[in-house]
PDB file of N, CA and C in Angstrom:
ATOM      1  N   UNK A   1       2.701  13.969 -11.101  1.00  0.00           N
ATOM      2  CA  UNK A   1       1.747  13.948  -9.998  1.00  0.00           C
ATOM      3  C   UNK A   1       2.418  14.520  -8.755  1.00  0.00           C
ATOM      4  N   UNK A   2       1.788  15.318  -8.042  1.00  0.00           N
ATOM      5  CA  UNK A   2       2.268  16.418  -7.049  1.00  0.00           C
ATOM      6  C   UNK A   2       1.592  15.691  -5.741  1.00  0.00           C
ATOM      7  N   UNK A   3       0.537  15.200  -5.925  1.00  0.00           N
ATOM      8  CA  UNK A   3      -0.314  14.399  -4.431  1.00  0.00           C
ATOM      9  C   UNK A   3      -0.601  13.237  -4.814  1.00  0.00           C
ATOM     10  N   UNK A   4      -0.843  12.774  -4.026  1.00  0.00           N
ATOM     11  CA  UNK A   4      -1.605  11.287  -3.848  1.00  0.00           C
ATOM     12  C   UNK A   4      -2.692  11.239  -3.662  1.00  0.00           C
ATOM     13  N   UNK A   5      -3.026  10.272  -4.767  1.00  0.00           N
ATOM     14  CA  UNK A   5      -5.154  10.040  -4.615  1.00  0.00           C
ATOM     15  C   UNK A   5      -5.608   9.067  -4.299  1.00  0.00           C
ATOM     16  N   UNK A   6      -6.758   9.279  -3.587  1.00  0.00           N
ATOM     17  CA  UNK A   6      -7.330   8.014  -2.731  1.00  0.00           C
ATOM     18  C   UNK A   6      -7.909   7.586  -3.931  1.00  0.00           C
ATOM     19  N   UNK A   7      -7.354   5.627  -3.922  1.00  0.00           N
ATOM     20  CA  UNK A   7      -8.622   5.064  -4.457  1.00  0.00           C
ATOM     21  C   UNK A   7      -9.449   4.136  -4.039  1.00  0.00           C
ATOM     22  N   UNK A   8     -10.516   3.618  -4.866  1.00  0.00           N
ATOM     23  CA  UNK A   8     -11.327   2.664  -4.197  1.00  0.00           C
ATOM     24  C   UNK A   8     -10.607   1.191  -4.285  1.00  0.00           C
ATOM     25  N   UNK A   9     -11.012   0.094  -3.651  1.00  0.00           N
ATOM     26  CA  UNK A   9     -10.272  -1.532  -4.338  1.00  0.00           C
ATOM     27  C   UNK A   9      -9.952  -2.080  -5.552  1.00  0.00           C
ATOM     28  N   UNK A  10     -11.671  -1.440  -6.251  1.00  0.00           N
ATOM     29  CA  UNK A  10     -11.172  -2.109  -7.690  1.00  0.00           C
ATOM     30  C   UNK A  10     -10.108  -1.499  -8.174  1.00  0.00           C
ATOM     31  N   UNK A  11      -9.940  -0.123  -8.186  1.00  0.00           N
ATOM     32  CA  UNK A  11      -8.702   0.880  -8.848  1.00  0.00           C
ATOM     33  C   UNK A  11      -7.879   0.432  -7.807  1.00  0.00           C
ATOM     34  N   UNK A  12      -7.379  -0.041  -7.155  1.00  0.00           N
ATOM     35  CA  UNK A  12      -5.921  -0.750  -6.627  1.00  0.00           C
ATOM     36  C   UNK A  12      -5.830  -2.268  -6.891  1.00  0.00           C
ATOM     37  N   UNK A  13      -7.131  -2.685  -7.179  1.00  0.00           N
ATOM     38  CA  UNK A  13      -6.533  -4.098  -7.948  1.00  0.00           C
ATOM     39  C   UNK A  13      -6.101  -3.820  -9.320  1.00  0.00           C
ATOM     40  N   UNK A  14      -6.890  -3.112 -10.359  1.00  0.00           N
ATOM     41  CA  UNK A  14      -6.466  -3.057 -11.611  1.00  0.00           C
ATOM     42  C   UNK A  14      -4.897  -2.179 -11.293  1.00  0.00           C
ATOM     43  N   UNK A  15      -4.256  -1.647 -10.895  1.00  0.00           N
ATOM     44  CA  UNK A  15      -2.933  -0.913 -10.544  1.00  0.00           C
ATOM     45  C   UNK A  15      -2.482  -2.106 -10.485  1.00  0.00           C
ATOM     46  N   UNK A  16      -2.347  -2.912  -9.407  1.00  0.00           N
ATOM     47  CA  UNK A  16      -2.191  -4.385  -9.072  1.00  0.00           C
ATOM     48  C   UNK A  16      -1.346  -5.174 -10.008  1.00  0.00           C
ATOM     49  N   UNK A  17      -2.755  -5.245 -11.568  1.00  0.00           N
ATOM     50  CA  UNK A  17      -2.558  -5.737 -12.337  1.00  0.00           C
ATOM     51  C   UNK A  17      -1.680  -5.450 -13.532  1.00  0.00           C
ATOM     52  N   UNK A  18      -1.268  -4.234 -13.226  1.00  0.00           N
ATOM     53  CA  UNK A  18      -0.709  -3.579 -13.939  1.00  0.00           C
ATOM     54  C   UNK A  18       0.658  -3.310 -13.738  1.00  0.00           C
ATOM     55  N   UNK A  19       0.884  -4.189 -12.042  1.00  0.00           N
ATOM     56  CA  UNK A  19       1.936  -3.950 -12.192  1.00  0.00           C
ATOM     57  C   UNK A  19       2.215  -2.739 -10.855  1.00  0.00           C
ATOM     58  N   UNK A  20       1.428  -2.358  -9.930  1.00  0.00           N
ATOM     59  CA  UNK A  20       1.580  -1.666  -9.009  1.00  0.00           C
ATOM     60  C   UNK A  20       2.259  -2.038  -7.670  1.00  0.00           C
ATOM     61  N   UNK A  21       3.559  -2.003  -7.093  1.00  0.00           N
ATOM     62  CA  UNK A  21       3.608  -1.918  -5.896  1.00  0.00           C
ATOM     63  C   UNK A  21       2.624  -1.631  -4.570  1.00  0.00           C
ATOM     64  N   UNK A  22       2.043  -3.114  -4.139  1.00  0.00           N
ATOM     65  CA  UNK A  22       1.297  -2.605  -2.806  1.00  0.00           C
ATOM     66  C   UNK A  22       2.381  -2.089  -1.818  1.00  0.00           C
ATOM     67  N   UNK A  23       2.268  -1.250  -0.904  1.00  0.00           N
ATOM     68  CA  UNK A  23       2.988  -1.362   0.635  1.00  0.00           C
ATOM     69  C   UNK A  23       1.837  -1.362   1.632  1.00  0.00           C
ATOM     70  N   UNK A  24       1.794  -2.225   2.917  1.00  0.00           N
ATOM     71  CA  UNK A  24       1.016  -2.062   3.842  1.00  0.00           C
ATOM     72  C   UNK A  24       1.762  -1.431   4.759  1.00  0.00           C
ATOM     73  N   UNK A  25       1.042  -0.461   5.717  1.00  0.00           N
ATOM     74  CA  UNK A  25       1.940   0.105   6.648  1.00  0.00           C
ATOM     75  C   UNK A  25       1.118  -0.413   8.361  1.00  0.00           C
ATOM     76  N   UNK A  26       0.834  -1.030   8.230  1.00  0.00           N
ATOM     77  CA  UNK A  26       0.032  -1.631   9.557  1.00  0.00           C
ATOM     78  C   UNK A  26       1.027  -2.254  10.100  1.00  0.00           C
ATOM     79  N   UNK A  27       0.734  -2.581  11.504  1.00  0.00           N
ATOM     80  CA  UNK A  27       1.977  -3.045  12.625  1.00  0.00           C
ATOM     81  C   UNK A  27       2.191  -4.435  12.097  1.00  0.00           C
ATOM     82  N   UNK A  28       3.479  -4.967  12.403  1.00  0.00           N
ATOM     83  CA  UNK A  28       3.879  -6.141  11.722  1.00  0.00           C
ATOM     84  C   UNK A  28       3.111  -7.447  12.046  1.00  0.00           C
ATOM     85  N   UNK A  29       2.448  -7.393  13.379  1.00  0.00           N
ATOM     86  CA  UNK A  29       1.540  -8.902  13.684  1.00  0.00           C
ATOM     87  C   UNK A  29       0.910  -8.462  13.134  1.00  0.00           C
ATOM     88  N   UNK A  30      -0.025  -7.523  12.889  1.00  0.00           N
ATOM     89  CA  UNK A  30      -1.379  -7.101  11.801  1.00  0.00           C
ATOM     90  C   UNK A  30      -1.182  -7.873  10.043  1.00  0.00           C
ATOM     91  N   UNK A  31       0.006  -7.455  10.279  1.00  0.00           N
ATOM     92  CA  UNK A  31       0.375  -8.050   8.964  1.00  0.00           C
ATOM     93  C   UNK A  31       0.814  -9.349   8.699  1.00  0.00           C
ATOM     94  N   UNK A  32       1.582 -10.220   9.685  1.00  0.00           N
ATOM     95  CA  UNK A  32       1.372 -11.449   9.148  1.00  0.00           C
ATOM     96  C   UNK A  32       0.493 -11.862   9.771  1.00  0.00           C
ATOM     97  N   UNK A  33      -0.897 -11.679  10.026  1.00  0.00           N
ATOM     98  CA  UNK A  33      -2.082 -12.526  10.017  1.00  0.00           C
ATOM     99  C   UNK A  33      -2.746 -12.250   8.547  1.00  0.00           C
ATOM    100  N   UNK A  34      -2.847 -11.177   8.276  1.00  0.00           N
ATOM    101  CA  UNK A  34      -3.437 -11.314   7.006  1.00  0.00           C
ATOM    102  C   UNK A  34      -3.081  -9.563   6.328  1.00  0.00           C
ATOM    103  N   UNK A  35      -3.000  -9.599   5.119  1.00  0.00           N
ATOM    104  CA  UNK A  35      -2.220  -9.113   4.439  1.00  0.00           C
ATOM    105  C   UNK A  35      -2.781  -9.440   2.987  1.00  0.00           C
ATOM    106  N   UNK A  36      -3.072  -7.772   2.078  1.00  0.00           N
ATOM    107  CA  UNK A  36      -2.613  -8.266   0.610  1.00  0.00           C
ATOM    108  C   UNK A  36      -1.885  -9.190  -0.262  1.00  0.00           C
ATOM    109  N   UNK A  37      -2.423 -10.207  -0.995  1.00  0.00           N
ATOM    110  CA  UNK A  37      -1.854 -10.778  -1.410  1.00  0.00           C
ATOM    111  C   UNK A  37      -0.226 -10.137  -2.468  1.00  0.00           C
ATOM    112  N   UNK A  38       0.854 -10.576  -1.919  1.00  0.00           N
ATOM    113  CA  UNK A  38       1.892  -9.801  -2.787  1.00  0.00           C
ATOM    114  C   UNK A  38       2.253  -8.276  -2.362  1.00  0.00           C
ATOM    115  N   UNK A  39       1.868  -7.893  -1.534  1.00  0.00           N
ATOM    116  CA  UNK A  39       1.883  -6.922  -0.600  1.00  0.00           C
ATOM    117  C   UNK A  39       3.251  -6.420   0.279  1.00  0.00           C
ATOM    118  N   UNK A  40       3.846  -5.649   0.054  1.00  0.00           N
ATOM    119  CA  UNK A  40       5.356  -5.490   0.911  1.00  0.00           C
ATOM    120  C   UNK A  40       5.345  -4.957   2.425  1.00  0.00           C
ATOM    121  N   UNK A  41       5.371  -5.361   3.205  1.00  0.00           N
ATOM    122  CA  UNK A  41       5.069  -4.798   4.275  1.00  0.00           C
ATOM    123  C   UNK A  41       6.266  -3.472   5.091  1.00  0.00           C
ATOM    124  N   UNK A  42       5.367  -2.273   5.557  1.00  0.00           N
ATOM    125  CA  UNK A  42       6.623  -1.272   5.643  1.00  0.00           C
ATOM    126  C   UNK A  42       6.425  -0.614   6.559  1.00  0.00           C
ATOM    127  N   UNK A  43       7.698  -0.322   7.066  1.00  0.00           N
ATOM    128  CA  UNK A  43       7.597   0.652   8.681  1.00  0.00           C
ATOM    129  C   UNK A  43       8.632   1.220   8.927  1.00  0.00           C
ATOM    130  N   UNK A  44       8.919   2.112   9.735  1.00  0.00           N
ATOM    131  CA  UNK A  44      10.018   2.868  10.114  1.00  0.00           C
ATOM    132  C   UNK A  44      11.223   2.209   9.781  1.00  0.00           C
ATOM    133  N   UNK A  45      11.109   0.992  10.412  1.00  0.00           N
ATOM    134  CA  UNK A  45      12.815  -0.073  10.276  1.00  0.00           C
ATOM    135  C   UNK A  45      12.935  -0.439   8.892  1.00  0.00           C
ATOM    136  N   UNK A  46      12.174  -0.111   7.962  1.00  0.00           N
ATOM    137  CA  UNK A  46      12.290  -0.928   6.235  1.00  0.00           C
ATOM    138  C   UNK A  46      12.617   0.502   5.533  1.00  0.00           C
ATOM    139  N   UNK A  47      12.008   1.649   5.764  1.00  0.00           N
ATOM    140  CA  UNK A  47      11.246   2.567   4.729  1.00  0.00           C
ATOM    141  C   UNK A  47      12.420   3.267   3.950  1.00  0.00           C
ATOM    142  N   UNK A  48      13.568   3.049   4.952  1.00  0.00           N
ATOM    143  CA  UNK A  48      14.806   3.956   4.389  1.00  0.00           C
ATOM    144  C   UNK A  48      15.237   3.175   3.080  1.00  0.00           C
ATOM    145  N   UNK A  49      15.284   1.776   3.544  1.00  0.00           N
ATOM    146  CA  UNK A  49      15.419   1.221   2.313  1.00  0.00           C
ATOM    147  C   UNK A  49      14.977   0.784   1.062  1.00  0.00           C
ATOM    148  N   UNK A  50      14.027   0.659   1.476  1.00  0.00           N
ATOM    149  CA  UNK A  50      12.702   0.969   0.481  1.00  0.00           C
ATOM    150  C   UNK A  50      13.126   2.165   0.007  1.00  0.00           C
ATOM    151  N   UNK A  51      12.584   3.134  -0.018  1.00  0.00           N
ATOM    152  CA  UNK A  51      12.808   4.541  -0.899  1.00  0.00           C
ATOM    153  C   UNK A  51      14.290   4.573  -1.660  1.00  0.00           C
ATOM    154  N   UNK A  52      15.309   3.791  -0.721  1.00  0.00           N
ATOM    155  CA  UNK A  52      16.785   3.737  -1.851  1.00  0.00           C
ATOM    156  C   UNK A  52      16.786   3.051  -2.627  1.00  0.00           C
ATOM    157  N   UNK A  53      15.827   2.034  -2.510  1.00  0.00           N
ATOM    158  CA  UNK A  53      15.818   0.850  -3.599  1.00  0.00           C
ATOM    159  C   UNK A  53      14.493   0.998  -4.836  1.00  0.00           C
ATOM    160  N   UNK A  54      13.472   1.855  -4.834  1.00  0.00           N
ATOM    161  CA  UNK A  54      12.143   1.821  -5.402  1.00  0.00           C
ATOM    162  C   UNK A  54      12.383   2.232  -6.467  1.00  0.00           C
ATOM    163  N   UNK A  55      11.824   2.372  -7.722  1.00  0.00           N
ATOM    164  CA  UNK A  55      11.271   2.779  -8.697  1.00  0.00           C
ATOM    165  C   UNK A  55      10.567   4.118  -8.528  1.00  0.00           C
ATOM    166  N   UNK A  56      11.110   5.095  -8.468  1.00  0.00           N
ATOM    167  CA  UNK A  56      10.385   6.313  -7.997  1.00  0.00           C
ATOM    168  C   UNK A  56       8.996   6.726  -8.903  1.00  0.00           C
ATOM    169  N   UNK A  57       9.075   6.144  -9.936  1.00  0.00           N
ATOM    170  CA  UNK A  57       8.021   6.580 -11.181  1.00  0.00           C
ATOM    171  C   UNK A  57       6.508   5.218 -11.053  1.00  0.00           C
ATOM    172  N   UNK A  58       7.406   4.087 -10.315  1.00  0.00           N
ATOM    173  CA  UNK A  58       6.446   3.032 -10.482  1.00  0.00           C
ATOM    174  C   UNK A  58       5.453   2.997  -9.700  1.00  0.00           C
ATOM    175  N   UNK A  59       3.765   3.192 -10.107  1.00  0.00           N
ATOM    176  CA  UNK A  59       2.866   3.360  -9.181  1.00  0.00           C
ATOM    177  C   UNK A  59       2.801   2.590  -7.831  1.00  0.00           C
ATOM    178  N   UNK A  60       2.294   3.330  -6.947  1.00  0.00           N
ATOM    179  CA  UNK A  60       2.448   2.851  -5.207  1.00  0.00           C
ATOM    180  C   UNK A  60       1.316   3.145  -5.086  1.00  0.00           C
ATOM    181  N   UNK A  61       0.504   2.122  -4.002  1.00  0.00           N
ATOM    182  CA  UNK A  61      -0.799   1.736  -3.527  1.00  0.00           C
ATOM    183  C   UNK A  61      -0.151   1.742  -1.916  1.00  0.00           C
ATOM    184  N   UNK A  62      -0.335   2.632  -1.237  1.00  0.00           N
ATOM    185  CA  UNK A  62      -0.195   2.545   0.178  1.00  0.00           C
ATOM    186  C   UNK A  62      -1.455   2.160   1.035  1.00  0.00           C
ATOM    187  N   UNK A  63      -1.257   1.006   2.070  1.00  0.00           N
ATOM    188  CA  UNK A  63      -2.426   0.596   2.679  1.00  0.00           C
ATOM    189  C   UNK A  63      -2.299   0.813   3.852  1.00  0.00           C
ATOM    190  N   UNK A  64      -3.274   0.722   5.045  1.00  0.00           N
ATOM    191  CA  UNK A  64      -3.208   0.708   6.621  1.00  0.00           C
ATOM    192  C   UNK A  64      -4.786   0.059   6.777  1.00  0.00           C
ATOM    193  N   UNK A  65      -5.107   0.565   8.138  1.00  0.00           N
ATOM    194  CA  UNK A  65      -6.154  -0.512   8.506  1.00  0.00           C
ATOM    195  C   UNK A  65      -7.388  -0.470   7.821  1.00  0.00           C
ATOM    196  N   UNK A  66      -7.952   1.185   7.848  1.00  0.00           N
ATOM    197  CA  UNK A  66      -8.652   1.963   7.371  1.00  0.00           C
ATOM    198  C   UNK A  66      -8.873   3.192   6.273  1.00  0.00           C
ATOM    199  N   UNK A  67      -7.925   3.133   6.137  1.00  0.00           N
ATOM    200  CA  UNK A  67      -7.674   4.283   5.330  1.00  0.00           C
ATOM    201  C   UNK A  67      -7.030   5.904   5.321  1.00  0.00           C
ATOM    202  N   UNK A  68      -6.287   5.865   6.790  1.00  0.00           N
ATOM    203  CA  UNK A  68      -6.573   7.056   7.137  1.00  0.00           C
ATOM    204  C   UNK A  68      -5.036   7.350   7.143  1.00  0.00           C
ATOM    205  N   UNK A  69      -4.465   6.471   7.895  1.00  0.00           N
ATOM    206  CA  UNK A  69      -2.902   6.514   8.002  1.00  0.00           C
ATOM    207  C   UNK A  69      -2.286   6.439   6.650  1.00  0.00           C
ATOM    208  N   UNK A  70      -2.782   5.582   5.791  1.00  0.00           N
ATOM    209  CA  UNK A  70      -2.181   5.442   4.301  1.00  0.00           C
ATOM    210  C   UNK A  70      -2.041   6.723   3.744  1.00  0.00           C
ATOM    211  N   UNK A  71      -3.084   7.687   4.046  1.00  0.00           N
ATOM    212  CA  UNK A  71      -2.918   9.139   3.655  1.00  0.00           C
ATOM    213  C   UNK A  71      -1.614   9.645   3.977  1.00  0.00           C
ATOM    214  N   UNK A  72      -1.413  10.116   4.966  1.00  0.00           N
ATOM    215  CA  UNK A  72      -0.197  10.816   5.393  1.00  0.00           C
ATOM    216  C   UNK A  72       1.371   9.998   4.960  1.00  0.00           C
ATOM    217  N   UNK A  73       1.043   8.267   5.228  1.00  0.00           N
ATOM    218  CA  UNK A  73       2.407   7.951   4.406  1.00  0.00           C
ATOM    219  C   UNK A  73       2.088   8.024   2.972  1.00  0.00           C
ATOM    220  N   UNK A  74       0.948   8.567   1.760  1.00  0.00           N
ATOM    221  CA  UNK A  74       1.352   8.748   1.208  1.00  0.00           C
ATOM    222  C   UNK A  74       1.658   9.902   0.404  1.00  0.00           C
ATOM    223  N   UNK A  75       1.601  10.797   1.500  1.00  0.00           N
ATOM    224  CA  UNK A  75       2.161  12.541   1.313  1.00  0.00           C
ATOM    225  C   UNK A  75       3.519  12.249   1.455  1.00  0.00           C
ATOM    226  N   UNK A  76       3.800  11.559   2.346  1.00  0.00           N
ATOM    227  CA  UNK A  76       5.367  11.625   2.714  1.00  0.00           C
ATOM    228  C   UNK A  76       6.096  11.281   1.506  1.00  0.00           C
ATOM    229  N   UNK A  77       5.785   9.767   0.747  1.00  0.00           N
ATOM    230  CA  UNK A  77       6.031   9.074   0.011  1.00  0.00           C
ATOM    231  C   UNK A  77       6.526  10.053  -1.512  1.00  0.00           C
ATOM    232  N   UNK A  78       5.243  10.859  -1.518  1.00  0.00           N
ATOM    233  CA  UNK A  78       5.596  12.023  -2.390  1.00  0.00           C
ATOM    234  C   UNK A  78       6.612  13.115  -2.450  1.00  0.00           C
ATOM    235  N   UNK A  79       6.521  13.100  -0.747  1.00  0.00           N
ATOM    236  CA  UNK A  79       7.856  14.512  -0.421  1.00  0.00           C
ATOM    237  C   UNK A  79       8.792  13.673  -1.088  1.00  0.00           C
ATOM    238  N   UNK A  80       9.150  12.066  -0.650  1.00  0.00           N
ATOM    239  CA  UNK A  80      10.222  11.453  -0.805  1.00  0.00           C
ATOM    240  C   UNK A  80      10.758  11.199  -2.527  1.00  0.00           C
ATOM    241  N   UNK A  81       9.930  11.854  -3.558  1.00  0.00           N
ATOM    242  CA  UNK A  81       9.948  11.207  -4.811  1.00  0.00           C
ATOM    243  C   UNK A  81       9.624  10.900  -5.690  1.00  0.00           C
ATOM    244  N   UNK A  82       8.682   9.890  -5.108  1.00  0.00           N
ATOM    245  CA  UNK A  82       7.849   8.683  -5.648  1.00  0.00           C
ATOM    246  C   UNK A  82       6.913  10.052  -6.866  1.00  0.00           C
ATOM    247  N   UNK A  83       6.231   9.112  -7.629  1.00  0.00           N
ATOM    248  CA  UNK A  83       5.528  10.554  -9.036  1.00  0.00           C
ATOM    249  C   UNK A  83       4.110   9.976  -8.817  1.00  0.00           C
ATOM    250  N   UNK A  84       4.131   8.357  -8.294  1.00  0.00           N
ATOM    251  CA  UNK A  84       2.706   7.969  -8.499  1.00  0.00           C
ATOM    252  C   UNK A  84       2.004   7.335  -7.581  1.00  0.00           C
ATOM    253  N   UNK A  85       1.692   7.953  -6.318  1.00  0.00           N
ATOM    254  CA  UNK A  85       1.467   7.063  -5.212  1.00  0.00           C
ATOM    255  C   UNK A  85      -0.317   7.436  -4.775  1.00  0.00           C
ATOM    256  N   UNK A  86      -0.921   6.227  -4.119  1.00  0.00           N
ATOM    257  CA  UNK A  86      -2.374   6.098  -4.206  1.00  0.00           C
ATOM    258  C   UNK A  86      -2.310   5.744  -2.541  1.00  0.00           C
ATOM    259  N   UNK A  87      -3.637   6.315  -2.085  1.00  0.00           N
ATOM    260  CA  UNK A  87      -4.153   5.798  -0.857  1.00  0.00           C
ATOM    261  C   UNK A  87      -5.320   4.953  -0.546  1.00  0.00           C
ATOM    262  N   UNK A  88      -5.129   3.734  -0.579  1.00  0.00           N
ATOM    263  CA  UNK A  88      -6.301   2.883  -0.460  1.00  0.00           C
ATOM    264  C   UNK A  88      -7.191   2.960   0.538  1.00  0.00           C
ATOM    265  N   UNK A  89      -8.457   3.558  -0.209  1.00  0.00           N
ATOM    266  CA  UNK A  89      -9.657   4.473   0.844  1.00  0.00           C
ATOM    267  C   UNK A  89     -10.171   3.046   1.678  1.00  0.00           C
ATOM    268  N   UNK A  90     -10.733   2.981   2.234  1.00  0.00           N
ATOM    269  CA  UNK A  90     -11.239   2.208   3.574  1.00  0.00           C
ATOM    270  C   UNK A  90     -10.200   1.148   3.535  1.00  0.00           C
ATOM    271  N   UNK A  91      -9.109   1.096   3.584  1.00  0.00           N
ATOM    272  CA  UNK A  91      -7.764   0.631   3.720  1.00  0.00           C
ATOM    273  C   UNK A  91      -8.082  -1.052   3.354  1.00  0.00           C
ATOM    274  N   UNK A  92      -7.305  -1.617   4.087  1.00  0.00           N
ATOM    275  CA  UNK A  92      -7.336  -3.592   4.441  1.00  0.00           C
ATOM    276  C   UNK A  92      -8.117  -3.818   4.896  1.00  0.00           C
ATOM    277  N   UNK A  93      -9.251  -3.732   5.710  1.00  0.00           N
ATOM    278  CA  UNK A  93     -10.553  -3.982   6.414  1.00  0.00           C
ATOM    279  C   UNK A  93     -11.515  -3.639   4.652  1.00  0.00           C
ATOM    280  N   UNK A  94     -11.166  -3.012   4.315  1.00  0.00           N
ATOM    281  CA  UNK A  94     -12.662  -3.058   2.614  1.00  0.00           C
ATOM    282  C   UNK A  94     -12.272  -3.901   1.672  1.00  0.00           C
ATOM    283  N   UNK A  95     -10.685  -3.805   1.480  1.00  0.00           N
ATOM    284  CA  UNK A  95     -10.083  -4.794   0.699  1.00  0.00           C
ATOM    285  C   UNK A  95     -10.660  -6.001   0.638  1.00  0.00           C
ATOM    286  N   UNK A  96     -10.369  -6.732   2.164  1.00  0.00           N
ATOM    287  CA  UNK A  96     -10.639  -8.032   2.733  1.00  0.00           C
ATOM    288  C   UNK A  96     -12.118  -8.339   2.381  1.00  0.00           C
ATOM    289  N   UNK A  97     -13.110  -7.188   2.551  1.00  0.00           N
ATOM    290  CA  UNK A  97     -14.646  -7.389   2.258  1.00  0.00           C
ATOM    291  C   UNK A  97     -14.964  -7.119   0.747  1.00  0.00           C
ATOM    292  N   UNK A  98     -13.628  -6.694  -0.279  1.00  0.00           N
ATOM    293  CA  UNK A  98     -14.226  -6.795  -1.697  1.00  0.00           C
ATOM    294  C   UNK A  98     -13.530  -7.995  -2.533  1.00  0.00           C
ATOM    295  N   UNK A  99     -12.384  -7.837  -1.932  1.00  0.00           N
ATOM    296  CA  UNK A  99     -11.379  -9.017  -2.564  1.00  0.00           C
ATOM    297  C   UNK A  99     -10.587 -10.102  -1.548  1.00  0.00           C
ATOM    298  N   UNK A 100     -11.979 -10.675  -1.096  1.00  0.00           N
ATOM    299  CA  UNK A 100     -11.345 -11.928   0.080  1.00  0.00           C
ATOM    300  C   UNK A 100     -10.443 -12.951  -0.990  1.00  0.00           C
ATOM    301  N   UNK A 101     -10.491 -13.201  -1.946  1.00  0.00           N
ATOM    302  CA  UNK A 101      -9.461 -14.300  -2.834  1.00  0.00           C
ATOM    303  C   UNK A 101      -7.861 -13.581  -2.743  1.00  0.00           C
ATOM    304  N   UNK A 102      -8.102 -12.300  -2.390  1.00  0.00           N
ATOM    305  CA  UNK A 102      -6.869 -11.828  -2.845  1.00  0.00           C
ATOM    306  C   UNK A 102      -5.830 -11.379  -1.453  1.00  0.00           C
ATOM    307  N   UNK A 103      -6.470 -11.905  -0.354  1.00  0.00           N
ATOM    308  CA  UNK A 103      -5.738 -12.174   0.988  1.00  0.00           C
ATOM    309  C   UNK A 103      -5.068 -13.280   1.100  1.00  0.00           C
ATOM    310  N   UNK A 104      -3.628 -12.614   2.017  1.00  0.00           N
ATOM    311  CA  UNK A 104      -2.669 -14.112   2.356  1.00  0.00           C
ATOM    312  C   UNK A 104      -3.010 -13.827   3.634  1.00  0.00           C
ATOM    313  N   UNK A 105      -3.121 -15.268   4.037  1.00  0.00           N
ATOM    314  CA  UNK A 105      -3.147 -15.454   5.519  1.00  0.00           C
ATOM    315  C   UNK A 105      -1.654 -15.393   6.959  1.00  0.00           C
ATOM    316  N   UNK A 106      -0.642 -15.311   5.914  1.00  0.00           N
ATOM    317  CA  UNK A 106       0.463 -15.850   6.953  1.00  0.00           C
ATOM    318  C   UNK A 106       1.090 -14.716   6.137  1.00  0.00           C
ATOM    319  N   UNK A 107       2.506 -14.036   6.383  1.00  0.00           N
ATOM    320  CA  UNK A 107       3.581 -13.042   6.097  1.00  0.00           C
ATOM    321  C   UNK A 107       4.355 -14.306   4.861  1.00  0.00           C
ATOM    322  N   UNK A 108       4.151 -13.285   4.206  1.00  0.00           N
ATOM    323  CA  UNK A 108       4.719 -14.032   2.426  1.00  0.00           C
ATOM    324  C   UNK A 108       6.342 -13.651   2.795  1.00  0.00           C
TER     325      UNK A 108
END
């Protein structure tokens, strides 16, 4: 895989289930209020390490608020490697409205 494809919730829960690395890339209070359940949270100060430490082959679900920012980190994600990375289309705001069971409320 050469790009990253947007998907909808259910196709990032079944990834999920399968075993997919979430990353959220939303600002860090955004994130510990509420957040994917199991969800890694990532930003400039993490990402270096992240990418030295990842599974380059293991599918990635990149999130943000809406959907829009997840795009571009997950072009980058690709420059960086990674073979299988996804952009979760209407980001954590659709998530939250398809899969409210599957939100943590506080930073895991």
């Amino acid at each position: 895989m050469s790009e990253f494809k947007r998907i909808a919730p259910q196709q990032a829960q079944s990834l999920r289930e399968q075993g997919a690395v979430v990353v959220d890339i939303r600002d860090p209070q955004t994130y510990a209020t509420a957040h994917i359940s199991e969800s890694r949270h990532l930003d400039i100060h993490s990402l270096h390490d992240f990418i030295a430490k990842a599974d380059l082959d293991a599918p990635l679900v990149v999130v943000c608020y809406h959907g829009n920012s997840s795009q571009a980190a997950a072009a980058y994600l690709i420059s960086q490697g990674f073979s299988d990375v996804y952009s979760l289309d209407g980001g954590f705001e659709l998530w939250r409205q398809t899969f409210p069971q599957e939100v943590s409320k506080q930073a895991e």
